[in-house]
Protein backbone atom coordinates (compact mmCIF):
# COMPACT_ATOMS: atom_id res chain seq x y z
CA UNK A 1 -91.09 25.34 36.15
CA UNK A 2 -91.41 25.13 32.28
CA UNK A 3 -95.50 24.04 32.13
CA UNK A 4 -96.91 21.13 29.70
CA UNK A 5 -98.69 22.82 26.79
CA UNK A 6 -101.97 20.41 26.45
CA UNK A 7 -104.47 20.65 24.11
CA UNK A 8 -108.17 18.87 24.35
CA UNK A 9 -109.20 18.46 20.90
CA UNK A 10 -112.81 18.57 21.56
CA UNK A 11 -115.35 16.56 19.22
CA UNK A 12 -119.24 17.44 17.74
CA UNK A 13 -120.15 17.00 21.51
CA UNK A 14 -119.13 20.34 23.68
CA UNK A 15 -120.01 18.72 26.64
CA UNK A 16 -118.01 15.26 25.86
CA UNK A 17 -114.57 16.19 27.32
CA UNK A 18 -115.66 17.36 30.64
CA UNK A 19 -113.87 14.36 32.61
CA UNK A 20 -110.28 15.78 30.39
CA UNK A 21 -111.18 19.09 31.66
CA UNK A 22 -111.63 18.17 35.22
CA UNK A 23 -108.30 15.72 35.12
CA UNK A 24 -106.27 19.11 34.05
CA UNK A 25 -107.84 21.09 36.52
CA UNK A 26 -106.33 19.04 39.21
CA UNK A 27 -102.99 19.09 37.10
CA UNK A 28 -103.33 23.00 36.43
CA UNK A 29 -99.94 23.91 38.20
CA UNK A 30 -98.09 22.11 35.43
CA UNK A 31 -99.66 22.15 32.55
CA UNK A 32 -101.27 25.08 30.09
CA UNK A 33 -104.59 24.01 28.60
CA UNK A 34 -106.16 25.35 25.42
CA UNK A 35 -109.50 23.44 24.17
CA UNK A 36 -109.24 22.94 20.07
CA UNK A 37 -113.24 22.52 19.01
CA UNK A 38 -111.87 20.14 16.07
CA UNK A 39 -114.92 20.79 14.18
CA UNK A 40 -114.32 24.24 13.43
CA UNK A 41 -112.51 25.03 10.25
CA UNK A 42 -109.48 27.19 11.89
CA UNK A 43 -108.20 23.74 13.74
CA UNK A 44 -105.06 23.67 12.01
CA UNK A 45 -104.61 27.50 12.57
CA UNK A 46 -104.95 27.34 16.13
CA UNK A 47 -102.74 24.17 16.53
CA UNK A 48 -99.63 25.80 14.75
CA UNK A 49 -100.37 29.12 17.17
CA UNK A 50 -100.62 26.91 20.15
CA UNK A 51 -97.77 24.36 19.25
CA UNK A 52 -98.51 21.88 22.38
CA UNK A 53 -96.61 19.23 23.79
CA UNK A 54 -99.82 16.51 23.21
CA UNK A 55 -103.38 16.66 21.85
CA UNK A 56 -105.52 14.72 24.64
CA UNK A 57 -107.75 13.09 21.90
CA UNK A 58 -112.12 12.73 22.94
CA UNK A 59 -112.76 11.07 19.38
CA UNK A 60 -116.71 10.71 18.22
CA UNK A 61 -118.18 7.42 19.22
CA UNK A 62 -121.94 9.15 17.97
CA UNK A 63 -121.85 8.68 14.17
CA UNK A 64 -119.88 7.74 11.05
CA UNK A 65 -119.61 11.30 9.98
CA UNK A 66 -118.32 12.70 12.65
CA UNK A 67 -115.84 9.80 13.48
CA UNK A 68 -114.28 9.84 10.43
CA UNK A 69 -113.93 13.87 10.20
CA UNK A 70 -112.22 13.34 13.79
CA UNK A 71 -109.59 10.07 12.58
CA UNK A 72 -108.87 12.02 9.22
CA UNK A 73 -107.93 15.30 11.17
CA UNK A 74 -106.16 13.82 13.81
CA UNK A 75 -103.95 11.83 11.10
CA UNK A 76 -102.68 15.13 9.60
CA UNK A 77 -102.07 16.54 13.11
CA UNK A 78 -99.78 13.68 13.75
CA UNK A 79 -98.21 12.85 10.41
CA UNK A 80 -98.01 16.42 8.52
CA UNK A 81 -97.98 18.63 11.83
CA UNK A 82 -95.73 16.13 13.56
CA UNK A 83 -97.66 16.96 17.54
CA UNK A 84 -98.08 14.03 19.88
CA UNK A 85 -101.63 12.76 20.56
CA UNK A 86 -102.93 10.60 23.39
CA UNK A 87 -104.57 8.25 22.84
CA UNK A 88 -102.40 6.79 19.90
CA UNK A 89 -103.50 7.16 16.40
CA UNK A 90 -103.40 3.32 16.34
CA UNK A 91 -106.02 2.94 19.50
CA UNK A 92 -107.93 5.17 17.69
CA UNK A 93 -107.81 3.82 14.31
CA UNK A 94 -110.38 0.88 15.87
CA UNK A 95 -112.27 2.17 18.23
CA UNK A 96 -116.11 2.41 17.59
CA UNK A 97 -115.21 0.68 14.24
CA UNK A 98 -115.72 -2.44 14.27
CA UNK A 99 -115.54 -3.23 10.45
CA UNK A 100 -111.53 -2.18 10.72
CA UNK A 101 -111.24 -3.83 14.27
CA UNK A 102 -111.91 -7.10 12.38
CA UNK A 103 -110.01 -6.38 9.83
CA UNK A 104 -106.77 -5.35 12.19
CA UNK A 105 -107.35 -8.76 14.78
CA UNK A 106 -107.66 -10.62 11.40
CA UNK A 107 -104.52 -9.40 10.09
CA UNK A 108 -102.41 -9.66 13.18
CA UNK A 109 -103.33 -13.02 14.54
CA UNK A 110 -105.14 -11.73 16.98
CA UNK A 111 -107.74 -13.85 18.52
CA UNK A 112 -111.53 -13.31 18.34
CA UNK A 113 -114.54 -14.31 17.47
CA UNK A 114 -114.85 -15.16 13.56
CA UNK A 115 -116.22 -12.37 11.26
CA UNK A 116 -117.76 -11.90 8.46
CA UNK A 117 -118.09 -8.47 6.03
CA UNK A 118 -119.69 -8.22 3.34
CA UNK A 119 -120.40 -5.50 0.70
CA UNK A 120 -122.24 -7.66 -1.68
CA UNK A 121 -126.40 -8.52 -0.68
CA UNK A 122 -125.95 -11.54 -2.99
CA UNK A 123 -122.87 -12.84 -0.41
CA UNK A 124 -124.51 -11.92 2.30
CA UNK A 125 -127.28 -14.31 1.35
CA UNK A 126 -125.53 -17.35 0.52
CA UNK A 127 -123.92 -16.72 3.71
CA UNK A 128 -127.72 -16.97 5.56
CA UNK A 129 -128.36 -20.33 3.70
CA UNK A 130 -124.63 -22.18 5.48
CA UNK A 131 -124.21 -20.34 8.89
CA UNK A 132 -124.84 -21.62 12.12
CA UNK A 133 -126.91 -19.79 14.16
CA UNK A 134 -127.41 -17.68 16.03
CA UNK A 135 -125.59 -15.19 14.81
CA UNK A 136 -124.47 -12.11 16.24
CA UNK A 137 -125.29 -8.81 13.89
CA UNK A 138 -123.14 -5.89 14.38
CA UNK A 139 -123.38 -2.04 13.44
CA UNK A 140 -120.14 -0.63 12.29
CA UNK A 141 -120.19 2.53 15.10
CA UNK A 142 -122.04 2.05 18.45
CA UNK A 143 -121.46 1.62 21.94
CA UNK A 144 -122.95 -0.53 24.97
CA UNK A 145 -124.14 -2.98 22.60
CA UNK A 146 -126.66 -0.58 20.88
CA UNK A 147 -125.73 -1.81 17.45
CA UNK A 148 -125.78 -5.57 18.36
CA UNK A 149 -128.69 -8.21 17.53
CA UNK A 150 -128.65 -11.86 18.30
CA UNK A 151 -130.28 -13.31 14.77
CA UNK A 152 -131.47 -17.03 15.48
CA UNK A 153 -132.77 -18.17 12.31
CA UNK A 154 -132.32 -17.33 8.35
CA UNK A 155 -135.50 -15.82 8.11
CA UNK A 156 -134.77 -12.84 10.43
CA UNK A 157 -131.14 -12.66 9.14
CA UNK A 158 -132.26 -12.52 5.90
CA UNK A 159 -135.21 -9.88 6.65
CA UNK A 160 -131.94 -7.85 8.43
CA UNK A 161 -130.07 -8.14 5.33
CA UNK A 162 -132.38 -6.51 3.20
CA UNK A 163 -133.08 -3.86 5.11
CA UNK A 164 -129.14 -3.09 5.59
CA UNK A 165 -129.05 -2.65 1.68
CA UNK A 166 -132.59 -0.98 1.03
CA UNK A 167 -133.21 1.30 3.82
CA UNK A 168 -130.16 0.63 6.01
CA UNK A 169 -130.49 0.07 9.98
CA UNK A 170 -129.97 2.69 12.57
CA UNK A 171 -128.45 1.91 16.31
CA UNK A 172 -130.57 2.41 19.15
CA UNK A 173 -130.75 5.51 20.42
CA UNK A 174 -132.76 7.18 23.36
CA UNK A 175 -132.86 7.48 27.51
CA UNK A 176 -131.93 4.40 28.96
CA UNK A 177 -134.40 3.63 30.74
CA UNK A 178 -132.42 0.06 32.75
CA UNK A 179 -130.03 2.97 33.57
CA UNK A 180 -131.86 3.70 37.07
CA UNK A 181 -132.50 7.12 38.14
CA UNK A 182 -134.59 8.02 35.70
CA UNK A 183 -136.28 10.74 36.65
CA UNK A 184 -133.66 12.40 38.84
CA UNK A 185 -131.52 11.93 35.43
CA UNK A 186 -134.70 13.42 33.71
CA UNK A 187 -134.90 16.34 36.10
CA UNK A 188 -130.83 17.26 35.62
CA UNK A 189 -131.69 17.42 31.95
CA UNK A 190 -134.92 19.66 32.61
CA UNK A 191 -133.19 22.36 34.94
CA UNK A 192 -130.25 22.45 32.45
CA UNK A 193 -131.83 23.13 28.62
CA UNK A 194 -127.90 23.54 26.98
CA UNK A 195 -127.59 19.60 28.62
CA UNK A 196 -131.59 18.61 27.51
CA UNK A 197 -130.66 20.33 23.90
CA UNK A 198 -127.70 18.57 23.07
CA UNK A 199 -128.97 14.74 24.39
CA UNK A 200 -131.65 15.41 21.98
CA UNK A 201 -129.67 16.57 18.97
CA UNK A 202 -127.50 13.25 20.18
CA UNK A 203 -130.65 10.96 19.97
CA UNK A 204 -131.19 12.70 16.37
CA UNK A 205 -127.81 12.23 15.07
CA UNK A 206 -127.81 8.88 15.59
CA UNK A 207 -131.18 8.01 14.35
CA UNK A 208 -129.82 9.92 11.12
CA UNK A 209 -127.22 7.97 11.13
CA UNK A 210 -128.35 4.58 9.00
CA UNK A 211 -125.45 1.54 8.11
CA UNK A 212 -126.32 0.70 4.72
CA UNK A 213 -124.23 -1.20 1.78
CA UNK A 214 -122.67 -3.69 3.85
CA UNK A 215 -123.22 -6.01 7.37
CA UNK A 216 -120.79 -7.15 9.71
CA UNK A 217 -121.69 -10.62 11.28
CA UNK A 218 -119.96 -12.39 13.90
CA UNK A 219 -119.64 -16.13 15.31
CA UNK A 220 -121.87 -16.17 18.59
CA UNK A 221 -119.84 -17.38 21.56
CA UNK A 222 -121.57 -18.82 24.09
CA UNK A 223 -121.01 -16.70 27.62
CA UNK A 224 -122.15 -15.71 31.27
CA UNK A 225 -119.52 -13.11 30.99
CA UNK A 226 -117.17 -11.17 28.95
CA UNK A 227 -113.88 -9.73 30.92
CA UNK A 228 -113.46 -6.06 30.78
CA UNK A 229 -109.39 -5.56 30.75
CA UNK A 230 -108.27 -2.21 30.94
CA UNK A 231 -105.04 -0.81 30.81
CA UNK A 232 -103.82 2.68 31.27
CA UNK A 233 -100.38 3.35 31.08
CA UNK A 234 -98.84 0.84 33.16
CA UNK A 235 -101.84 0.45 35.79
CA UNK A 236 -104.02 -2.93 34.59
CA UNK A 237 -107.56 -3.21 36.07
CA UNK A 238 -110.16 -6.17 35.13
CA UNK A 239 -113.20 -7.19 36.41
CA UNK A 240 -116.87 -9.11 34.81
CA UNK A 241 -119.89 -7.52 32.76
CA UNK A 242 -122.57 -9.91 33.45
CA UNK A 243 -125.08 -10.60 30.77
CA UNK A 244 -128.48 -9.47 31.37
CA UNK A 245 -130.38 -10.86 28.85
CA UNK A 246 -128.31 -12.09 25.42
CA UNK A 247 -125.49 -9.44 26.21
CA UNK A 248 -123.37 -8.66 28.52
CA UNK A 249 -122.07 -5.40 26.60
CA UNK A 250 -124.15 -2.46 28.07
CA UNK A 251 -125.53 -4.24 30.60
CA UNK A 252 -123.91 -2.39 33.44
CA UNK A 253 -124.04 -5.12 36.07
CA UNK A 254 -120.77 -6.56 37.08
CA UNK A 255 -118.80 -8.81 38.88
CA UNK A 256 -115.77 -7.71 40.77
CA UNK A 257 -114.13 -11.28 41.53
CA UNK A 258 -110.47 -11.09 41.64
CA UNK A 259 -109.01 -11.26 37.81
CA UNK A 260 -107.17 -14.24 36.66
CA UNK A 261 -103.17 -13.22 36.28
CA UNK A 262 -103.34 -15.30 32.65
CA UNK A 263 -105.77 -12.76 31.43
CA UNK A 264 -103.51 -9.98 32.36
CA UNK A 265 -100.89 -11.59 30.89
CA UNK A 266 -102.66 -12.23 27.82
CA UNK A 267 -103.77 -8.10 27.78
CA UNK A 268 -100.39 -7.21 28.56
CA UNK A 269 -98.72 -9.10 25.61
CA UNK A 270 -101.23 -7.70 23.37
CA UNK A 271 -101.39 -4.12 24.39
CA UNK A 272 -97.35 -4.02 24.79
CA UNK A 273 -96.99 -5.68 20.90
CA UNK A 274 -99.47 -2.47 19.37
CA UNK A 275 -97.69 0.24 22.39
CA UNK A 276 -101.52 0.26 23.34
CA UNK A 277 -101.44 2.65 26.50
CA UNK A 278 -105.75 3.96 27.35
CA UNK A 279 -107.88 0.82 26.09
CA UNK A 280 -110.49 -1.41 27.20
CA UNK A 281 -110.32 -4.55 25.95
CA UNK A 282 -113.38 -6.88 26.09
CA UNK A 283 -112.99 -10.24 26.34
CA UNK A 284 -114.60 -13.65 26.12
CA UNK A 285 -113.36 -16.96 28.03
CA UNK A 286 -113.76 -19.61 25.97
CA UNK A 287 -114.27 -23.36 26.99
CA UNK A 288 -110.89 -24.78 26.66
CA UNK A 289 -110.05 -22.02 28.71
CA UNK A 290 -108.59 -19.08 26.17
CA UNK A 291 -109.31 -15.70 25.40
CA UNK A 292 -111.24 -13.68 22.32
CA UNK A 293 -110.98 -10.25 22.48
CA UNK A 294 -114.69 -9.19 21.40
CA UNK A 295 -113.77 -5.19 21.11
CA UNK A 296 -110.79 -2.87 21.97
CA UNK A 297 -111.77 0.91 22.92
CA UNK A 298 -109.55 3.60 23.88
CA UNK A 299 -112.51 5.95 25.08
CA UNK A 300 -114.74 3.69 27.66
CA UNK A 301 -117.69 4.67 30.05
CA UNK A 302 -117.18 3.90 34.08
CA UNK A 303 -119.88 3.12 35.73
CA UNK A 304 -118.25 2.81 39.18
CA UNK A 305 -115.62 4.46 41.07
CA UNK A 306 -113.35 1.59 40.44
CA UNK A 307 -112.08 -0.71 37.93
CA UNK A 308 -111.06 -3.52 39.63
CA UNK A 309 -111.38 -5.36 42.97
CA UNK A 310 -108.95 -7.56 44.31
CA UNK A 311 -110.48 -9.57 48.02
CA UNK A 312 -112.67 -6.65 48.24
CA UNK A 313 -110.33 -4.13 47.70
CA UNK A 314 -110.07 -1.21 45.06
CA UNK A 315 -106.39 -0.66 43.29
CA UNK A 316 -104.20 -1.53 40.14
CA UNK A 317 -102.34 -4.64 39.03
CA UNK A 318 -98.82 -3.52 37.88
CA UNK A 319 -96.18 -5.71 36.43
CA UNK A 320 -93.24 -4.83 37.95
CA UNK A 321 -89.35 -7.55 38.51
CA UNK A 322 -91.05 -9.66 36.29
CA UNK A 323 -94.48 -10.44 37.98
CA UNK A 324 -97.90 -9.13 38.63
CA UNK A 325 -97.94 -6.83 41.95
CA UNK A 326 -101.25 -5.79 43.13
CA UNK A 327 -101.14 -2.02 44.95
CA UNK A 328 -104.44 -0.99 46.84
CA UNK A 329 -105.29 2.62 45.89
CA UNK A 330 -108.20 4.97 44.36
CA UNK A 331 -107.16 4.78 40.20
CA UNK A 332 -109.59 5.57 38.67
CA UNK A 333 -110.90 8.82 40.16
CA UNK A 334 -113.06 11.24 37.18
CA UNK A 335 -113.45 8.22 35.02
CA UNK A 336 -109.82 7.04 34.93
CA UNK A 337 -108.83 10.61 33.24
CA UNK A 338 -106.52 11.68 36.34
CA UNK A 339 -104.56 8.50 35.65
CA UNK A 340 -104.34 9.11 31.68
CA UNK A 341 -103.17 12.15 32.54
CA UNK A 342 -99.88 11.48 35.20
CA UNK A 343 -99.09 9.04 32.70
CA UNK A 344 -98.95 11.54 30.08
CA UNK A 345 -97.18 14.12 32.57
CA UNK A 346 -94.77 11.19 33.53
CA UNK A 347 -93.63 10.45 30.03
CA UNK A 348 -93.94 13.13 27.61
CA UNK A 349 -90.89 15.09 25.83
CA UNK A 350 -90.64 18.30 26.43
């Protein structure tokens, strides 16, 4: 049997890919595996020797730096090396970048809550003296709502503003301490220094890592909820993040009620238009009863063993003789990244 030749192309983070790893451990009869540290400056050197089949794609979600270096290089490998990556260069093109994300739901009709960029401090003003608040401020990179602040009157957006072009703002960074486990997640780090090192180089990065020049401000949308949609290859999952607090993003309580088959209709219309295939799309109900996609993320943490639970049960909505068939089943094993990869096995050209 002729094997898959699959290559992680690994990110600033050597420890980020583990849950690729352990997917093509369980796939190692059929596929060979080479790790590419993308960082390194023999990448393109070591692709050409290699020549795989796909690049299994771990993109930065830490800092702007390092995000960019990763989109820039994985553009050449697809369009001047010609290898196939997954995700697509198109999922990747908006996740953790929220700044192009409005710019590419703007563009395409697709609908979400309003935005509003702006380069110019002066704009950005004139902006605080009309808008209705609150507003929601945004960082451009950040996940599990790190970079997000609910501004409620002029005064504190306009004390934001000037910070974003003097000094510039940072995301939050640190332990998470409404993470639970704390100190058995503490102790893990301790006994393992190579983990403890790089969470605190991490932490650093990101506190580094400043916006500054522009803001990115969105319409607040009232909300218990948002929907987390996720589709991965063919297999659709949904289920609630609750808000604790102002935000449901990063709050890690949920809600596994059974989905609506209109929202999965509205993700699958989307995701089929764009050939989206490894995203999670989050979503806000509205109160005529429609959908705005807040975010779209091809990389996306798991907090549970599941993804979706349908009258208590774990499995996978798939749309199969035209109509939503629900199959009970364990999915999204390591993270979802056993099911990325059969769907990669399933459908790649040799």
């Amino acid at each position: 049997m002729t094997k898959t030749k699959v290559c992680i192309l690994v990110n600033e983070d050597s420890e980020d890919h583990k849950s690729w790893l352990d997917a093509c451990k369980d796939y190692s009869e059929e596929i060979e595996l080479l790790e590419i540290d993308l960082i390194k400056n023999d990448w393109i050197e070591q692709l050409k020797n290699f020549s795989p089949n796909v690049c299994l794609l771990k993109p930065s979600g830490r800092t702007s730096l390092y995000r960019q270096l990763y989109q820039e290089r994985v553009e050449v490998i697809i369009r001047d090396l010609g290898y196939n990556v997954f995700p697509s260069y198109d999922e990747l093109r908006i996740y953790e970048n929220k700044r192009y994300f409005a710019y590419w739901a703007n563009a395409n009709r697709i609908p979400h809550p309003k935005t509003w960029i702006f380069y110019s401090r002066r704009e950005a003003i004139e902006f605080s003296r009309t808008c209705i608040f609150p507003v929601v401020a945004k960082l451009n990179i950040g996940a599990s709502g790190k970079g997000v602040r609910i501004i409620k009157n002029r005064k504190d957006l306009v004390l934001y503003i000037e910070q974003i072009f003097s000094k510039g703002v940072a995301s939050k960074t640190g332990p998470r301490l409404d993470k639970g486990k704390v100190l058995a997640r503490l102790w893990s780090k301790l006994i393992n220094p190579k983990q403890l090192l790089n969470r605190l180089n991490a932490y650093s990065q990101i506190a580094a890592d400043k916006q500054k020049g522009f803001v990115i401000f969105q319409e607040f949308i009232p909300h218990n909820y948002e929907w987390r949609a996720v589709r991965i290859g063919d297999s659709f999952f949904a289920h609630k993040k609750l808000k604790m607090g102002e935000k449901a993003s990063g709050s890690l309580l949920k809600n596994y009620d059974n989905p609506p088959l209109e929202l999965l209709d509205f993700i699958k219309e989307i995701t089929d238009k764009f050939c989206f295939k490894s995203v999670a799309v989050d979503v806000f109900e509205t109160s005529e009863g429609g959908y705005l996609i807040n975010e779209i993320q091809c990389i996306f943490g798991q907090s549970d063993s599941y993804q979706m639970l349908v009258d208590g049960t774990p499995g996978r909505y798939m749309f199969t003789n035209g109509a939503w068939n629900f199959e009970a089943g364990d999915f999204n094993k390591n993270q979802s990244y056993n099911l990325r990869l059969e769907y990669i096995l399933n459908n790649i050209e040799q």
